[in-house]
C-alpha atoms as a PDB file:
ATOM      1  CA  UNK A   1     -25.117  -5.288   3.172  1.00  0.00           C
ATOM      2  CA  UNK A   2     -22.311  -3.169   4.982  1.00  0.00           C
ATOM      3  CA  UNK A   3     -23.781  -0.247   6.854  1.00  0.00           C
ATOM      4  CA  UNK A   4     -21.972   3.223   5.826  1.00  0.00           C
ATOM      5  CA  UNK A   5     -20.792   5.135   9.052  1.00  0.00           C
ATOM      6  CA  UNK A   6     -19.950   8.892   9.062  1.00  0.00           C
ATOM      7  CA  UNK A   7     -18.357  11.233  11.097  1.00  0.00           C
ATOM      8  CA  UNK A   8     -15.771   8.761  12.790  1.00  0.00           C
ATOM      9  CA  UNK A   9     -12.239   8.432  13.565  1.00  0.00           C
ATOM     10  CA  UNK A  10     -10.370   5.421  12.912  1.00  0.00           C
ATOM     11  CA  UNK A  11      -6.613   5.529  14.591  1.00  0.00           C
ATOM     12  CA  UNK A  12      -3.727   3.783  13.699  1.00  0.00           C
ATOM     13  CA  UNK A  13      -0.563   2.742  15.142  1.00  0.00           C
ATOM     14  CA  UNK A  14       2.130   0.655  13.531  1.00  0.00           C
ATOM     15  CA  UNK A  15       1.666   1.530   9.665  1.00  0.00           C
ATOM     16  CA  UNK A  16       3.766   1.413   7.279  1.00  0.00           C
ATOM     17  CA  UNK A  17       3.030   4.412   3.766  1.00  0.00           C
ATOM     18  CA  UNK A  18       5.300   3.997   0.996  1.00  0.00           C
ATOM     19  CA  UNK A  19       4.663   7.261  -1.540  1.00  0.00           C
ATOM     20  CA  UNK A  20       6.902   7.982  -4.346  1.00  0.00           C
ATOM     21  CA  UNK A  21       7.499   7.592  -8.334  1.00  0.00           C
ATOM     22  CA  UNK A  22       9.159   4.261  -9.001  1.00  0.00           C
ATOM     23  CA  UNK A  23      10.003   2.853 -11.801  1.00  0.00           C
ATOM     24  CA  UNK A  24       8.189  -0.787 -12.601  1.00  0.00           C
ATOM     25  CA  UNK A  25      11.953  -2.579 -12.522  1.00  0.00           C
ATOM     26  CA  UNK A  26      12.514  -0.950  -8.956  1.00  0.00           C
ATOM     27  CA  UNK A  27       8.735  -1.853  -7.790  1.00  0.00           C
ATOM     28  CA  UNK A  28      10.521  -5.639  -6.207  1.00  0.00           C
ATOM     29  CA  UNK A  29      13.357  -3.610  -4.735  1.00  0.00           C
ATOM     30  CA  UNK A  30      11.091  -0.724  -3.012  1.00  0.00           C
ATOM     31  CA  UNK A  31       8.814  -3.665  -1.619  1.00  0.00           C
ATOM     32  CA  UNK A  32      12.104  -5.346  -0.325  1.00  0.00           C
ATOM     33  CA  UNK A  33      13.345  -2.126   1.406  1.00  0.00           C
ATOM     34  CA  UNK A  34      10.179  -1.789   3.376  1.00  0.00           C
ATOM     35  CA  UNK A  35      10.449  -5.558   4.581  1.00  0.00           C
ATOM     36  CA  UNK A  36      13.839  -4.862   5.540  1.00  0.00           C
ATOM     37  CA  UNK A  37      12.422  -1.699   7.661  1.00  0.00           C
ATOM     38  CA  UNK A  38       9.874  -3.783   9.587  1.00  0.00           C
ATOM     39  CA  UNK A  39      12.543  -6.148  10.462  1.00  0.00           C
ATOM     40  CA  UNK A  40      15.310  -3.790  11.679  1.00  0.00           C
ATOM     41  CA  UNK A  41      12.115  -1.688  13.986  1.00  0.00           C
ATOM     42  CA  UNK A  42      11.997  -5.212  15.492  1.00  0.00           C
ATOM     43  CA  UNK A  43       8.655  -6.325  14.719  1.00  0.00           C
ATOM     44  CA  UNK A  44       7.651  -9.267  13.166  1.00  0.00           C
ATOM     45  CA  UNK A  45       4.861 -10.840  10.699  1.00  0.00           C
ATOM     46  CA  UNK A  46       1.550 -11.721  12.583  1.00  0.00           C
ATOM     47  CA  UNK A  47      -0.206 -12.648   9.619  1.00  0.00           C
ATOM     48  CA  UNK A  48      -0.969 -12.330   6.337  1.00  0.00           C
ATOM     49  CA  UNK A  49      -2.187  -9.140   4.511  1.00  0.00           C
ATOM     50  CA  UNK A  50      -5.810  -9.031   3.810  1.00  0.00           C
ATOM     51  CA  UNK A  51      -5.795  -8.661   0.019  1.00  0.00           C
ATOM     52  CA  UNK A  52      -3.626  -8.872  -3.023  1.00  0.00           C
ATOM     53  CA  UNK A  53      -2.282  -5.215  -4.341  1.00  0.00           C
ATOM     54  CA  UNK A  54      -4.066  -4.081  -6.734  1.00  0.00           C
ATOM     55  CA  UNK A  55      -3.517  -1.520  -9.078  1.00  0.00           C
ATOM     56  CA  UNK A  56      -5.428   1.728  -9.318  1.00  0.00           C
ATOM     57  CA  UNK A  57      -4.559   3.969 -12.342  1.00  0.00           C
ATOM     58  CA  UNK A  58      -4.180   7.602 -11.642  1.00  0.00           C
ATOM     59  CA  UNK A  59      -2.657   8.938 -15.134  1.00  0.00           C
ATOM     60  CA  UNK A  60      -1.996   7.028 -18.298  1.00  0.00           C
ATOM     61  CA  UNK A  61       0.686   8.531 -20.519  1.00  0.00           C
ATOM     62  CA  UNK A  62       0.551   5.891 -23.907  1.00  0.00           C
ATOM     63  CA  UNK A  63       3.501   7.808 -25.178  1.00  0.00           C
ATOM     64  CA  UNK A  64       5.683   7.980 -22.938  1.00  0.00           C
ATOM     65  CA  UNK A  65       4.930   5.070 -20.231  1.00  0.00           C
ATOM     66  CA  UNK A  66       7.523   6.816 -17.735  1.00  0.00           C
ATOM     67  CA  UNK A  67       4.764   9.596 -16.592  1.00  0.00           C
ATOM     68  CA  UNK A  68       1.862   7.051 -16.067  1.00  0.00           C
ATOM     69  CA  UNK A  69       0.743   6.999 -12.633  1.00  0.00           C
ATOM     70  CA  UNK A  70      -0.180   4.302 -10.588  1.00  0.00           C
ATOM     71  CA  UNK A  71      -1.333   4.097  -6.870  1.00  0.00           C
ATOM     72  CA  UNK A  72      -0.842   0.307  -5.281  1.00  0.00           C
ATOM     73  CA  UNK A  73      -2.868  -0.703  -2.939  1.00  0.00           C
ATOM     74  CA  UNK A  74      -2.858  -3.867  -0.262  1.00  0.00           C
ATOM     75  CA  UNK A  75      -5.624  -4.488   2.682  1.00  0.00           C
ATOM     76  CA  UNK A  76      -4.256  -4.885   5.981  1.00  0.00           C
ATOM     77  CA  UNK A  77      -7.007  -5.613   8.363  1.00  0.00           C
ATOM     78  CA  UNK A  78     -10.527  -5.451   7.892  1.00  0.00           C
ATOM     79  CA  UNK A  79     -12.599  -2.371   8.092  1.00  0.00           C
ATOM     80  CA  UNK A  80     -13.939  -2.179  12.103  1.00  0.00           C
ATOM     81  CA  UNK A  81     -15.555   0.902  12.112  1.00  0.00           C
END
């Protein structure tokens, strides 16, 4: 069983945060524009990213699909702390 820890600060250096309202068509394009990013800082793939995205729904609009909101999420490392 993993152990909760409080009151601790976890730094990072090197990450990449992609926030903004995309359309679902544009989703393979945004993901392209961020490889293209890491590439042109000069950095390179180490590895591969810890989990699959996954989808986490913030707002569901059934009527008109365009105002659903949806946060994506990928693991990068594993939790150290």
């Amino acid at each position: 069983m993993l152990e909760i820890k409080e009151n601790r600060e976890l730094n990072v250096a090197n990450l990449l945060s992609y926030r903004g309202k995309v359309k679902q068509a544009e989703l393979e394009n945004a993901g392209k524009e961020m490889a293209d990013y890491i590439q042109n800082a000069g950095t390179k793939r180490v590895g591969n990213p810890i989990t699959v995205g996954y989808n986490v729904t913030k707002k569901m609009d059934m009527l008109n699909p365009e105002n659903t909101e949806i946060d994506v999420y990928v693991g990068i490392s594993p939790n150290i702390l």
